[in-house]
PDB file of N, CA and C in Angstrom:
ATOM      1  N   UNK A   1     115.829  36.863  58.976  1.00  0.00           N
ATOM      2  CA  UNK A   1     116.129  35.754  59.832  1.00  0.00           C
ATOM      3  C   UNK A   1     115.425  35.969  61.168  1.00  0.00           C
ATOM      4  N   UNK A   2     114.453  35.027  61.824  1.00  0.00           N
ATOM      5  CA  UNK A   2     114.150  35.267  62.862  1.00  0.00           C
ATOM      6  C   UNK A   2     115.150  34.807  64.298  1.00  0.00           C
ATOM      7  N   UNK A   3     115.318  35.815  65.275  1.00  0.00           N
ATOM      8  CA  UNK A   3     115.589  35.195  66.152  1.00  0.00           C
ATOM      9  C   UNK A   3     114.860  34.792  67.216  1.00  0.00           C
ATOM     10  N   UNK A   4     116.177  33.643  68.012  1.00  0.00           N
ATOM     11  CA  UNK A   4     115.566  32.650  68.864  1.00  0.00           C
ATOM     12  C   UNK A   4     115.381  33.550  70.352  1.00  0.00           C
ATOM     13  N   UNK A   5     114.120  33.785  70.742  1.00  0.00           N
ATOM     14  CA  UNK A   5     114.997  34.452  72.206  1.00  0.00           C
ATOM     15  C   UNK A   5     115.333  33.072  73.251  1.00  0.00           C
ATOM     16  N   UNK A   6     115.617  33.505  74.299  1.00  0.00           N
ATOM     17  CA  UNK A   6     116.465  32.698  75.562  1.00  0.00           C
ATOM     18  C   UNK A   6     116.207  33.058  76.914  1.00  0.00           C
ATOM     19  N   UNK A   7     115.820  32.094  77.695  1.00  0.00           N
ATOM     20  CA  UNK A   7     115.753  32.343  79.152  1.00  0.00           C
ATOM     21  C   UNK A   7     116.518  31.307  79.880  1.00  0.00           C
ATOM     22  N   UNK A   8     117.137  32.320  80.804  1.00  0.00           N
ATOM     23  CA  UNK A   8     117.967  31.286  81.924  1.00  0.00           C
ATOM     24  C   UNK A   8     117.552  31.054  83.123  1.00  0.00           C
ATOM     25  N   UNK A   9     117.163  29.563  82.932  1.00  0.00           N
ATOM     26  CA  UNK A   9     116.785  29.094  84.271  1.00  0.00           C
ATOM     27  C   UNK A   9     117.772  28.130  85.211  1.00  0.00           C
ATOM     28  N   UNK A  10     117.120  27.310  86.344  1.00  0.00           N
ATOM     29  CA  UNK A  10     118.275  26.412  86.938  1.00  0.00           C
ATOM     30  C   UNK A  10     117.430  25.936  86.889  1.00  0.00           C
ATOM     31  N   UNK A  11     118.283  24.376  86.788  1.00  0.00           N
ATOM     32  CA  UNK A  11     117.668  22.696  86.857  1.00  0.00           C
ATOM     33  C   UNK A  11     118.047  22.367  87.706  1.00  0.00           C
ATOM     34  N   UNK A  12     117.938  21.870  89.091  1.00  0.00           N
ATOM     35  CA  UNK A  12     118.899  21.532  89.945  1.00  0.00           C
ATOM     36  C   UNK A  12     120.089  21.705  90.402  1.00  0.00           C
ATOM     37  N   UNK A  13     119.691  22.754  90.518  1.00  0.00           N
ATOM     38  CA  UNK A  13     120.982  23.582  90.565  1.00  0.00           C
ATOM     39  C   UNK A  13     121.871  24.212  89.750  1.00  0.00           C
ATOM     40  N   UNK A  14     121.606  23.467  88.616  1.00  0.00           N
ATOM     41  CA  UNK A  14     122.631  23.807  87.076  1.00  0.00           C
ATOM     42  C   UNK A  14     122.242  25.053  86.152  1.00  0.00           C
ATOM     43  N   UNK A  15     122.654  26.353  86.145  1.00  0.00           N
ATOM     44  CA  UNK A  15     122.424  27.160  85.116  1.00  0.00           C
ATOM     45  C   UNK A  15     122.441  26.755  83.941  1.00  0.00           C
ATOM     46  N   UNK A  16     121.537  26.762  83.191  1.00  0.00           N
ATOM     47  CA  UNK A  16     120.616  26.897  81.635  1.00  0.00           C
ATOM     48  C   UNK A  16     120.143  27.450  81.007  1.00  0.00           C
ATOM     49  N   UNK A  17     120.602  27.332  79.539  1.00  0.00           N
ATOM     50  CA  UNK A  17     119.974  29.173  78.417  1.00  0.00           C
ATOM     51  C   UNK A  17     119.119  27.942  77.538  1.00  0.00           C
ATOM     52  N   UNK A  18     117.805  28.243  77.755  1.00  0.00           N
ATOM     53  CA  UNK A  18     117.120  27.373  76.955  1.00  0.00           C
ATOM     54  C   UNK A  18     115.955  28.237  75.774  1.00  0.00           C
ATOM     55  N   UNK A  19     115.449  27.940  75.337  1.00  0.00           N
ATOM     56  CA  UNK A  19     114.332  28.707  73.971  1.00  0.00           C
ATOM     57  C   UNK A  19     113.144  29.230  74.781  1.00  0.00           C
ATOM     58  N   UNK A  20     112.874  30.344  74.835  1.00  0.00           N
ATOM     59  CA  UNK A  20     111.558  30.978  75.498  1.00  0.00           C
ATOM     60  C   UNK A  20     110.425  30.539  75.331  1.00  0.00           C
ATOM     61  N   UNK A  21     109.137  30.261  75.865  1.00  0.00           N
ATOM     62  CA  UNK A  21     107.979  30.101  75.424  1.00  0.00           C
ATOM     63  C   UNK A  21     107.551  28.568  74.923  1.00  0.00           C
ATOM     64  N   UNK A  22     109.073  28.140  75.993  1.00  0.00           N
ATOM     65  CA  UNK A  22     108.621  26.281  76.300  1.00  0.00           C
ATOM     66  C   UNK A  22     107.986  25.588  77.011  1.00  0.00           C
ATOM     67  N   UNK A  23     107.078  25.058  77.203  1.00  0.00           N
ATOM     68  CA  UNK A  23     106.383  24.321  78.215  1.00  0.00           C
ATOM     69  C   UNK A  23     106.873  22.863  79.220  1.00  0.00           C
ATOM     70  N   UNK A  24     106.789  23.312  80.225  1.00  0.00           N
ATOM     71  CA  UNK A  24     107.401  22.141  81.260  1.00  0.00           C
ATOM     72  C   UNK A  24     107.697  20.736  80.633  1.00  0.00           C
ATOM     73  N   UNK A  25     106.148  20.807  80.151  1.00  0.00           N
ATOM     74  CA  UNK A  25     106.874  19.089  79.282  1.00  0.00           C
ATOM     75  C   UNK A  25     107.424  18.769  78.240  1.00  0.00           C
ATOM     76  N   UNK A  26     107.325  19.855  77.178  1.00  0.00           N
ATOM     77  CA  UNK A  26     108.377  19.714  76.698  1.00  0.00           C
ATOM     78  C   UNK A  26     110.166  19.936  76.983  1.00  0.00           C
ATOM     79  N   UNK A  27     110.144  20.462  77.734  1.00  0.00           N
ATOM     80  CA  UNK A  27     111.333  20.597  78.678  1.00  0.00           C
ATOM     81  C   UNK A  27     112.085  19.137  79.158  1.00  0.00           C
ATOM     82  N   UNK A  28     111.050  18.531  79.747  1.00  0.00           N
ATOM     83  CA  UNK A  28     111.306  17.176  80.089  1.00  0.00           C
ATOM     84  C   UNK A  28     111.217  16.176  79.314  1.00  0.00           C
ATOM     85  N   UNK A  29     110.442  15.992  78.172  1.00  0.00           N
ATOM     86  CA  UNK A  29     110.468  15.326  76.815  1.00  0.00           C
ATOM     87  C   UNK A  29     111.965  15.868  76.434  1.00  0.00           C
ATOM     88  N   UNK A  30     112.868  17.073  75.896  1.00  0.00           N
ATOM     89  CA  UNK A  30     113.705  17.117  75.728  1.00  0.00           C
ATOM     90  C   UNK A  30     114.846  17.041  76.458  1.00  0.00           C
ATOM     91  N   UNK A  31     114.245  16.644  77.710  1.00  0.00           N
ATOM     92  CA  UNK A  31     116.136  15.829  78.273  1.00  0.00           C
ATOM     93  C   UNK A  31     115.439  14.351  78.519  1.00  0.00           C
ATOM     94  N   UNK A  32     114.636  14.395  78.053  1.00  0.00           N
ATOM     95  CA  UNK A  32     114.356  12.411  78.585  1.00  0.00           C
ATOM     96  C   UNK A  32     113.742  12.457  80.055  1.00  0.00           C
ATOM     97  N   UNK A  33     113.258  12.555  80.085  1.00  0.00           N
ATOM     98  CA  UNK A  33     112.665  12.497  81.713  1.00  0.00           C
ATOM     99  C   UNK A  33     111.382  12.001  81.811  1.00  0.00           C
ATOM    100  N   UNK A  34     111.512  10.705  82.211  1.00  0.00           N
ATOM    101  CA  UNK A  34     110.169  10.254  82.024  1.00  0.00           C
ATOM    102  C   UNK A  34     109.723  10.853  83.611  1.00  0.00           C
ATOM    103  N   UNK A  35     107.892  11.174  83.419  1.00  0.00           N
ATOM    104  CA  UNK A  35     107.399  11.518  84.464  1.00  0.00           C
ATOM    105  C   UNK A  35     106.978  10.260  85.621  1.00  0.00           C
ATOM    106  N   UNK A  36     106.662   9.400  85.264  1.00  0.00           N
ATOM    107  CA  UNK A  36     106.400   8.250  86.255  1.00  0.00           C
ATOM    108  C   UNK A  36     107.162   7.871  87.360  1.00  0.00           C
ATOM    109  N   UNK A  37     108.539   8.415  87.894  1.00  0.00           N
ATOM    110  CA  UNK A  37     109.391   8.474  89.113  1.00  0.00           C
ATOM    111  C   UNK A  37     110.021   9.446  89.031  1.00  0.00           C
ATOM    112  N   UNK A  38     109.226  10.417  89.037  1.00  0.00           N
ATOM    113  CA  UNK A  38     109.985  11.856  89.564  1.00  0.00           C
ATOM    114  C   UNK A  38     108.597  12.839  89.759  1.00  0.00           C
ATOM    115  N   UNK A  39     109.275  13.913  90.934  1.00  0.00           N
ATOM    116  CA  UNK A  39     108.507  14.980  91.444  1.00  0.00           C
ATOM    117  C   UNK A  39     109.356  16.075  91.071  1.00  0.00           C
ATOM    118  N   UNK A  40     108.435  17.011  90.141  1.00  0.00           N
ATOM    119  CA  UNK A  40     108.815  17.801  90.006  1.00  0.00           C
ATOM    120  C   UNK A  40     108.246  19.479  90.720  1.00  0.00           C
ATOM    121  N   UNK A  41     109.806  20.646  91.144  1.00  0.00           N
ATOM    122  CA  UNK A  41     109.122  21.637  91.954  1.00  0.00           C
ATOM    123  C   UNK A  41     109.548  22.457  91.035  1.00  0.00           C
ATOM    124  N   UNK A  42     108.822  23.535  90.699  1.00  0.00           N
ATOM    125  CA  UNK A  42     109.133  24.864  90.148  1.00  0.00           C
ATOM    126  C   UNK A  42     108.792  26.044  91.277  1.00  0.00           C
ATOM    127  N   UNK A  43     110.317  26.906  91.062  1.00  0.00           N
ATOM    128  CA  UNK A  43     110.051  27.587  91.997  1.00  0.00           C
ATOM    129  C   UNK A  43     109.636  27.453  93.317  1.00  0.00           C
ATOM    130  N   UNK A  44     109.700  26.228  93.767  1.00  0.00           N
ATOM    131  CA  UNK A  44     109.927  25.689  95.089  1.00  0.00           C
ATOM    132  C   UNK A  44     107.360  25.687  95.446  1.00  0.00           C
ATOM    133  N   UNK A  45     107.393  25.275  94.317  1.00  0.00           N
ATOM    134  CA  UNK A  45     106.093  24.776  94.230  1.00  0.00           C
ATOM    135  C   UNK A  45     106.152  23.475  93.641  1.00  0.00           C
ATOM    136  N   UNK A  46     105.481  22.958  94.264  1.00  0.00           N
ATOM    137  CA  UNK A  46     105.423  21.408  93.717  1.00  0.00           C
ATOM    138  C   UNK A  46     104.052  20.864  92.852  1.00  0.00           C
ATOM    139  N   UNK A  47     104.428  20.438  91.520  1.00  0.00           N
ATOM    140  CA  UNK A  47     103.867  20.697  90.156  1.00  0.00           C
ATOM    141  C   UNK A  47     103.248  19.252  90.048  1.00  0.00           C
ATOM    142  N   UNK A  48     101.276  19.956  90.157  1.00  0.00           N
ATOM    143  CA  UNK A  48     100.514  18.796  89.427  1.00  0.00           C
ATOM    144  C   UNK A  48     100.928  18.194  88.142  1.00  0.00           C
ATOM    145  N   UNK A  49     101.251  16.522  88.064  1.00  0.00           N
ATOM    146  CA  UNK A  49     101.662  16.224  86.663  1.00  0.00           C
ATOM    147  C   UNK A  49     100.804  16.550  85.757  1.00  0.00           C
ATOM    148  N   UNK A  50      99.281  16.699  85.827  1.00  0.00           N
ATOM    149  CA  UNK A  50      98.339  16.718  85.347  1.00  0.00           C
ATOM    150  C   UNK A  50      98.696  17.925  84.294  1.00  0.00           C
ATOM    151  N   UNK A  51      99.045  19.106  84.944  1.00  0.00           N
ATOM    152  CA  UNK A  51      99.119  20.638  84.649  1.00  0.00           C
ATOM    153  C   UNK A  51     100.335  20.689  83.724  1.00  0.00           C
ATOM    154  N   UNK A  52     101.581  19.844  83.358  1.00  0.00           N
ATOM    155  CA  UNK A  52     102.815  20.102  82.914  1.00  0.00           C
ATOM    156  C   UNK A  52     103.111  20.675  82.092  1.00  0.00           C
ATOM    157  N   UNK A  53     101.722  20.442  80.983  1.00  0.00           N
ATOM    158  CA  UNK A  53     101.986  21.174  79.751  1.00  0.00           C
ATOM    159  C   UNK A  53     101.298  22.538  79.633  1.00  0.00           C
ATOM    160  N   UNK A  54     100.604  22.648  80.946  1.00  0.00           N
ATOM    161  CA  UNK A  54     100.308  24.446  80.716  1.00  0.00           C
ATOM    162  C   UNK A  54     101.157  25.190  81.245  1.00  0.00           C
ATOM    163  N   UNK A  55     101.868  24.736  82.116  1.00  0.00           N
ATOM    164  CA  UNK A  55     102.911  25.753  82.012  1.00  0.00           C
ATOM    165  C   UNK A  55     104.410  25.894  81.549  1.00  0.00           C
ATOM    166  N   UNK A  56     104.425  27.073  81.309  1.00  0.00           N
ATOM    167  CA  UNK A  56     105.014  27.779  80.524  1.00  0.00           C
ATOM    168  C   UNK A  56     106.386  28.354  81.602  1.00  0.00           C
ATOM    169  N   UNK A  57     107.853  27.853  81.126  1.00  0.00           N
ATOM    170  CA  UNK A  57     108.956  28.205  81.365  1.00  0.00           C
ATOM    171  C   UNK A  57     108.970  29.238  81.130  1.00  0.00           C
ATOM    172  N   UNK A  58     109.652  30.377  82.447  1.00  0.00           N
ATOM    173  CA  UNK A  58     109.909  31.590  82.251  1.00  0.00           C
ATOM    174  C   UNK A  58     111.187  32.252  82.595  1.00  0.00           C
ATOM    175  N   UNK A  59     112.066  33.364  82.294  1.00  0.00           N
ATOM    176  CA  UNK A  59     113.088  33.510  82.790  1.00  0.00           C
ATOM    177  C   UNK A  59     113.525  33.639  84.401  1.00  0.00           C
ATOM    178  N   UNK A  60     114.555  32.743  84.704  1.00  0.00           N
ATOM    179  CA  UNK A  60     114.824  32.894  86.043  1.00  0.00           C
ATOM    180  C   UNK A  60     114.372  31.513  86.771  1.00  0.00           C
ATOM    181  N   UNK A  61     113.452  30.716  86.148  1.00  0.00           N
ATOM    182  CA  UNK A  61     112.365  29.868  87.067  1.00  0.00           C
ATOM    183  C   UNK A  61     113.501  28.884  87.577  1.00  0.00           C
ATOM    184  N   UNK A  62     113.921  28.656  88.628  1.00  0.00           N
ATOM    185  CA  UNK A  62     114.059  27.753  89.744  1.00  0.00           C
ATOM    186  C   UNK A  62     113.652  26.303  89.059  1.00  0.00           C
ATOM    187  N   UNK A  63     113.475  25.174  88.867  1.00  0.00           N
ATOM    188  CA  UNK A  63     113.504  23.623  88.890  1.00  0.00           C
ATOM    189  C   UNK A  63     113.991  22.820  89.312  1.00  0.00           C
ATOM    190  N   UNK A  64     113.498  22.025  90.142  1.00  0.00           N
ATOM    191  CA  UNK A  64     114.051  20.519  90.954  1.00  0.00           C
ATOM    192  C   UNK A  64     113.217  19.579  90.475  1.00  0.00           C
ATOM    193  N   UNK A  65     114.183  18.638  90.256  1.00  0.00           N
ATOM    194  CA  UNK A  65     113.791  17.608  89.799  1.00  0.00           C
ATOM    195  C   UNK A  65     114.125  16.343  90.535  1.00  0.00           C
ATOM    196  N   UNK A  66     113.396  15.562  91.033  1.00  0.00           N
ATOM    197  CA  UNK A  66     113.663  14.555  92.013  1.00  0.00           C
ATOM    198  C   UNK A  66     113.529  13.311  91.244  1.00  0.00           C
ATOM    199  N   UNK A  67     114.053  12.236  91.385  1.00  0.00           N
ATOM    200  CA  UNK A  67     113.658  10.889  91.030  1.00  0.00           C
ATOM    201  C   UNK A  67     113.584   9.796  91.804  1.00  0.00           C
ATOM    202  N   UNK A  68     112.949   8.850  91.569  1.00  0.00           N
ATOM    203  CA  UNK A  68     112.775   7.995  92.919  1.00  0.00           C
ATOM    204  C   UNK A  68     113.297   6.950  92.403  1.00  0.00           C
ATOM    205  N   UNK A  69     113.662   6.417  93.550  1.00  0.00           N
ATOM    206  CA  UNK A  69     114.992   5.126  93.164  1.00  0.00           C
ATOM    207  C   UNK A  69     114.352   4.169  94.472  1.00  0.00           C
ATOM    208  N   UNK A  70     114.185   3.095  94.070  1.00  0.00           N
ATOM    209  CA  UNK A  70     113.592   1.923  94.631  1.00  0.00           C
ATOM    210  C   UNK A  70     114.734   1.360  95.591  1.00  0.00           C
ATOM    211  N   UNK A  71     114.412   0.758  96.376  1.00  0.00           N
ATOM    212  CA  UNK A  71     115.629  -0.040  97.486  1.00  0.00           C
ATOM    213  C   UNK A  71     115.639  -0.347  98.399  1.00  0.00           C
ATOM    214  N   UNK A  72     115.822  -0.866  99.625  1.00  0.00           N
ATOM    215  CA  UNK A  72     115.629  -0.876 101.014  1.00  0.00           C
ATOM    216  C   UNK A  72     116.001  -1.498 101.640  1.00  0.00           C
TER     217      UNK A  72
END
């Protein structure tokens, strides 16, 4: 049986045990997050959308996720 390993990161604050050796966008493909109104920071770097899928979630990594909400 192979196992799954696990890294815990935060999403906004929220502690998370997610599957190792996931890539940002899939990360966000799996909670629904469309990229078109939101900025996303890892590790308090703020992430070319361009780049999302090269990198690679690691244990510990920090994530904010912002969304923009229209109004005025």
């Amino acid at each position: 049986m192979k196992k799954i390993n696990k890294v815990k990161i935060k999403i906004n604050g929220r502690k998370r045990s997610i599957n190792s050796k996931i890539s940002l966008k899939s990360l966000l493909s799996t909670n629904k997050i469309s990229l078109k109104k939101v900025a996303i920071e890892v590790n308090e770097k703020i992430i070319n959308k361009k780049m999302i899928n090269k990198i690679k979630i690691k244990n510990g990594d920090k994530i904010e996720i912002v969304h923009f909400i229209g109004g005025g």
